[in-house]
C-alpha atoms as a PDB file:
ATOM      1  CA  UNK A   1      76.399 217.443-145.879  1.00  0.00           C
ATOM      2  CA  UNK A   2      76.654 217.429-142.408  1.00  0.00           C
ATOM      3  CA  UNK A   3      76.038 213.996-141.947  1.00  0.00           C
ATOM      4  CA  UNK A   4      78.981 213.594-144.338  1.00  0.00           C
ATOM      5  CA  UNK A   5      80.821 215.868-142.264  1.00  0.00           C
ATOM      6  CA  UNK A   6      80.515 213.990-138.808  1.00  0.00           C
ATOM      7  CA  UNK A   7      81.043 210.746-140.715  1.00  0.00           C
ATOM      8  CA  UNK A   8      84.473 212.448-141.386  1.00  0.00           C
ATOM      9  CA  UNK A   9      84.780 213.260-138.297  1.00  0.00           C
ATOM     10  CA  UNK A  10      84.534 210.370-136.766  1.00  0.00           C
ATOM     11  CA  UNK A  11      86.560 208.317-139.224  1.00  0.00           C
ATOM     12  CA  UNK A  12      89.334 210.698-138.595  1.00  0.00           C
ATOM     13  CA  UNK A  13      88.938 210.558-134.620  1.00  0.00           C
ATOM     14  CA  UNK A  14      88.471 206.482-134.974  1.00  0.00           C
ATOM     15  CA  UNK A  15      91.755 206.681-137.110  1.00  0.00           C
ATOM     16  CA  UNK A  16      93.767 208.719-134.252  1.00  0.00           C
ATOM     17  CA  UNK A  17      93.262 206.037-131.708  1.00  0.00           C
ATOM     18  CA  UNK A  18      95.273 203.550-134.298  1.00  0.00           C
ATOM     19  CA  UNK A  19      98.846 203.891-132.715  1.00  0.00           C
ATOM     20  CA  UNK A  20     101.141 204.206-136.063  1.00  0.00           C
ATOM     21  CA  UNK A  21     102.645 207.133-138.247  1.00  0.00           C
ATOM     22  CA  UNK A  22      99.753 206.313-140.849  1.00  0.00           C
ATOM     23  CA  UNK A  23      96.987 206.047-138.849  1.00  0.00           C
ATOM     24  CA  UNK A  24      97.631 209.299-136.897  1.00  0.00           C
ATOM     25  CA  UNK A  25      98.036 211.492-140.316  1.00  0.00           C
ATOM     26  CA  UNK A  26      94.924 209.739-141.694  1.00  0.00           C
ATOM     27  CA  UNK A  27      92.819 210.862-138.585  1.00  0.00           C
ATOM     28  CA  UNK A  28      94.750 214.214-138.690  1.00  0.00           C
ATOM     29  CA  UNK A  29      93.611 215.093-142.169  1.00  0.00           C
ATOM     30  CA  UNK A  30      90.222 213.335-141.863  1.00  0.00           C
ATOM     31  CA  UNK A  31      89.789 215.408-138.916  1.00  0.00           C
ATOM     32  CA  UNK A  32      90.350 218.747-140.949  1.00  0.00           C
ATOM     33  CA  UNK A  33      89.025 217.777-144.159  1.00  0.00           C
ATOM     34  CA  UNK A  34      85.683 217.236-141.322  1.00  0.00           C
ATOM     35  CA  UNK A  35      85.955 220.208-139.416  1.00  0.00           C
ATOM     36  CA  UNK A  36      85.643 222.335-142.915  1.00  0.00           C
ATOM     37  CA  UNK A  37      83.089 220.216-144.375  1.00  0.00           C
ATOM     38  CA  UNK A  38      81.411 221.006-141.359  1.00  0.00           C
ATOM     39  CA  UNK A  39      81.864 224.772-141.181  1.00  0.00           C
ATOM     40  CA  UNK A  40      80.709 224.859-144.676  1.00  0.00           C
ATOM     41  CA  UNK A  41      77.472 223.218-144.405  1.00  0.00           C
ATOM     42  CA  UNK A  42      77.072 224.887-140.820  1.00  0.00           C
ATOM     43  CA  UNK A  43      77.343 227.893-142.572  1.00  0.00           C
ATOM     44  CA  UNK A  44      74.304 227.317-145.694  1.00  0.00           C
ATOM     45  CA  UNK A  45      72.529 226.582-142.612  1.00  0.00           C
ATOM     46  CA  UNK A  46      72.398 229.725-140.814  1.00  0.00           C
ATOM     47  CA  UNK A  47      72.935 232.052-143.682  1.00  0.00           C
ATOM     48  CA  UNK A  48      70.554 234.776-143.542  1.00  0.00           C
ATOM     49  CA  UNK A  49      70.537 236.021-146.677  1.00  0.00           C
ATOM     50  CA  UNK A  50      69.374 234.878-149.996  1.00  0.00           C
ATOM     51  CA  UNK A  51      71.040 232.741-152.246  1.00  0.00           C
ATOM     52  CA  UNK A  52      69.297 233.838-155.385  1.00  0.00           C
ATOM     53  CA  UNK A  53      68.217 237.182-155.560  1.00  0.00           C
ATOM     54  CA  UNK A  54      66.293 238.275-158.520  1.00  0.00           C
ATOM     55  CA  UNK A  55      64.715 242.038-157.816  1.00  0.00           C
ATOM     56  CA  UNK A  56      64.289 245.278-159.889  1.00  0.00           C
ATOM     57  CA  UNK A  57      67.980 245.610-159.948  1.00  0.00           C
ATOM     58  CA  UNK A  58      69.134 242.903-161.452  1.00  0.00           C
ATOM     59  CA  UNK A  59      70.130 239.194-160.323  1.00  0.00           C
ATOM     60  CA  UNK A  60      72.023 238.306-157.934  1.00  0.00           C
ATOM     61  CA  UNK A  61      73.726 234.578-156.535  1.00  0.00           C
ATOM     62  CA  UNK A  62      75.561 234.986-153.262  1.00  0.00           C
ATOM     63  CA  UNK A  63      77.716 231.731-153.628  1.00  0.00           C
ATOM     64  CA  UNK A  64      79.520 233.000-157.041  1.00  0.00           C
ATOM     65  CA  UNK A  65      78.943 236.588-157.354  1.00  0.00           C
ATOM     66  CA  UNK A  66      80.334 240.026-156.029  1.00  0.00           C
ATOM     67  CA  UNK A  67      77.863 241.841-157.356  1.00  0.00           C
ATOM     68  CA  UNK A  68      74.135 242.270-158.974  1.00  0.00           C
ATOM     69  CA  UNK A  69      74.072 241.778-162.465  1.00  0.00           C
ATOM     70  CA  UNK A  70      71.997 244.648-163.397  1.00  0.00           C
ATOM     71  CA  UNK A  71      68.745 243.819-166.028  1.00  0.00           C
ATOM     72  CA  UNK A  72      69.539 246.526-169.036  1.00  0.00           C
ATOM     73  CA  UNK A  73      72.932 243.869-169.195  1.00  0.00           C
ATOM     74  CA  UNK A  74      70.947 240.912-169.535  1.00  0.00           C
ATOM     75  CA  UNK A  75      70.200 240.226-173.205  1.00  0.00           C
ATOM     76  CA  UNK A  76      68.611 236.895-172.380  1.00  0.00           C
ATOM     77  CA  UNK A  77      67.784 234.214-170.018  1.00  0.00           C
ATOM     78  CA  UNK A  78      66.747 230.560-170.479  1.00  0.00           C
ATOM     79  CA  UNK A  79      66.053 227.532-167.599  1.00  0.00           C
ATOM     80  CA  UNK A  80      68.347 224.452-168.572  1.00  0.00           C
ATOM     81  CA  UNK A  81      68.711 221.141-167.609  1.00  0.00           C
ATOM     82  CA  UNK A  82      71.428 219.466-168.157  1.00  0.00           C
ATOM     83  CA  UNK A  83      72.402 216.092-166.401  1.00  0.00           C
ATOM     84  CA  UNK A  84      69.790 216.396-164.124  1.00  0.00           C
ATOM     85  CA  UNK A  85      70.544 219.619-163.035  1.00  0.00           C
ATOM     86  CA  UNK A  86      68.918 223.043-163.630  1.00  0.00           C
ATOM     87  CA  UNK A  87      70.821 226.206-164.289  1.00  0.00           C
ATOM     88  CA  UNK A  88      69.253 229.668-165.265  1.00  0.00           C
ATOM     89  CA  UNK A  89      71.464 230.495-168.641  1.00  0.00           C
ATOM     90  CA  UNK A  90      71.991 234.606-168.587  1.00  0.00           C
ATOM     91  CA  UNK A  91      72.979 235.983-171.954  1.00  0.00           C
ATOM     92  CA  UNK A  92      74.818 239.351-170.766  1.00  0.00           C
ATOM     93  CA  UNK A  93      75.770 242.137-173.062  1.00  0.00           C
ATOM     94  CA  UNK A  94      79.200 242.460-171.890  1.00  0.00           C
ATOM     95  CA  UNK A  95      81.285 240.330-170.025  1.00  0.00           C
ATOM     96  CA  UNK A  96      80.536 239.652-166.401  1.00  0.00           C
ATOM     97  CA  UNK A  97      83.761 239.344-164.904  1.00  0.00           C
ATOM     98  CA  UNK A  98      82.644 240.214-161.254  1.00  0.00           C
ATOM     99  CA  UNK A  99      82.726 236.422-159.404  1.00  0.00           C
ATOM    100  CA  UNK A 100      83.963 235.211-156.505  1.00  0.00           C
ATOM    101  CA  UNK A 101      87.785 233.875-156.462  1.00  0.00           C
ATOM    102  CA  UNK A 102      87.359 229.934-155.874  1.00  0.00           C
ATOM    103  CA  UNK A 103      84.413 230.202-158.625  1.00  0.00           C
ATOM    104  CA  UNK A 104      86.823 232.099-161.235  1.00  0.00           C
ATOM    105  CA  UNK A 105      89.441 229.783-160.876  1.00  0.00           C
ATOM    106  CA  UNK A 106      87.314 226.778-160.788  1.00  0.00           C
ATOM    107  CA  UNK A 107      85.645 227.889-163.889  1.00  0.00           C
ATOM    108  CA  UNK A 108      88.298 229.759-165.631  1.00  0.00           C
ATOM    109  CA  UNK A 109      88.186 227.487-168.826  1.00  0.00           C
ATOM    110  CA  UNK A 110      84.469 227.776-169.254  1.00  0.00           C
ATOM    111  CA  UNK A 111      84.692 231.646-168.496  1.00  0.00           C
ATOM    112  CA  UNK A 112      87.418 232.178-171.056  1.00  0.00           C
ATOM    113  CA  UNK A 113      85.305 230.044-173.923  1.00  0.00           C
ATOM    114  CA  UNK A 114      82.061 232.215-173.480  1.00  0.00           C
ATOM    115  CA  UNK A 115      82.616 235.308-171.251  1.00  0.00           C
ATOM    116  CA  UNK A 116      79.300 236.621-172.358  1.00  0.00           C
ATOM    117  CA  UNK A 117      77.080 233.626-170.677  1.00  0.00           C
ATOM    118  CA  UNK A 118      76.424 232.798-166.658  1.00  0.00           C
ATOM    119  CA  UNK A 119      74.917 230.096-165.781  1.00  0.00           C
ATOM    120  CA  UNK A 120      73.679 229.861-162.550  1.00  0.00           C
ATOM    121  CA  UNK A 121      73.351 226.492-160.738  1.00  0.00           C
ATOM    122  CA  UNK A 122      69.706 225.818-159.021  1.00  0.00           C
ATOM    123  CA  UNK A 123      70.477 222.502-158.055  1.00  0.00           C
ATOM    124  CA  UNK A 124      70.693 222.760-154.558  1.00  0.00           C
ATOM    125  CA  UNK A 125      67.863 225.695-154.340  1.00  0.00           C
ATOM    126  CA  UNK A 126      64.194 225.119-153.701  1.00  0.00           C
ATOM    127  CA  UNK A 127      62.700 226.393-156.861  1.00  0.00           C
ATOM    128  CA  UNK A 128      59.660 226.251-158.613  1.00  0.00           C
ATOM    129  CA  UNK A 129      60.464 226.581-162.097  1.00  0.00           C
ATOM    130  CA  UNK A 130      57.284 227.134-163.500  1.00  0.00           C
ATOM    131  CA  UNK A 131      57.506 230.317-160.927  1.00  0.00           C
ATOM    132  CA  UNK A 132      60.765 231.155-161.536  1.00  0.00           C
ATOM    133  CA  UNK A 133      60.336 231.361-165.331  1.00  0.00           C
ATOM    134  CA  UNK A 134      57.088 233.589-164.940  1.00  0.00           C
ATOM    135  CA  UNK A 135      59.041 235.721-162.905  1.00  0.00           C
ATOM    136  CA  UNK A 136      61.840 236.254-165.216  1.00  0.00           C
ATOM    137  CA  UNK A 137      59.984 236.212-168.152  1.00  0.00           C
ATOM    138  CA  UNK A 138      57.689 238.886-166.277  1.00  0.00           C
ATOM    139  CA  UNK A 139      60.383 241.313-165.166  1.00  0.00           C
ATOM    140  CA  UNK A 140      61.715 240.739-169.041  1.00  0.00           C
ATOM    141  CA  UNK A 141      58.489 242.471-170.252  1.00  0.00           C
ATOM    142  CA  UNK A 142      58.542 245.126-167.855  1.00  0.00           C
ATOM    143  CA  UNK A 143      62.128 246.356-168.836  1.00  0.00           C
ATOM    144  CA  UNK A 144      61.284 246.560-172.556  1.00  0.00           C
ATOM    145  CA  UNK A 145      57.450 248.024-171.807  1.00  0.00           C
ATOM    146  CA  UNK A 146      58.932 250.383-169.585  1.00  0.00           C
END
């Protein structure tokens, strides 16, 4: 992504040294569309925190959620793939309502059909699913043996 976003760059700096009306707004808006392509990745980079949080509270993803999503909600869970992507499928007990703004109105017509499911998107994560499922599957049988 950052390559992407100094490509843009570029383009859009290459595109202000054309001398007309069309090639100055074309490097003006490449030049912003690059500086918060840039910004975005910049920031992945040196976040500190973890994406994906899954601890004796609950679980937790930084990029869509405001809050943990606590394990006595959780009815179920199950890995998917679907077009070559993994998500982790959450069956919740109630609605879980508590995302992000861009990600609720992004997703509003998927939240409105089934309110009751999150999926969470590991695509971009380094996971080992094999691990990941043991881990879930583990903290599972510790809520309803404890």
């Amino acid at each position: 992504m950052i390559l992407l976003s100094i490509a843009i760059l570029f383009i859009g700096y290459s595109c202000l040294q054309i001398e007309t009306t069309f090639g100055f707004i074309v490097g003006i808006l490449n030049l912003a569309l690059g500086a918060i392509t840039f910004s975005a990745a910049a920031r992945f980079i040196i976040l500190k925190s973890p994406i994906l949080s899954i601890n004796a509270e609950g679980i937790y993803d930084s990029r869509v959620m405001t809050s943990v999503i606590p394990w006595a909600d959780i009815k179920d869970f199950e890995l998917l793939k679907i077009k070559r992507t993994h998500f982790l499928k959450l069956d919740v007990s109630k609605s879980y309502s508590d995302f992000k703004w861009l990600y609720r109105k992004l997703s509003q017509k998927n939240l409105n059909k089934n309110p009751q499911v999150v999926l969470i998107n590991l695509k971009n994560l380094n996971v080992d699913f094999e691990n990941l499922k043991s881990a879930l599957e583990t903290q599972k049988s510790e809520l309803v043996d404890g």
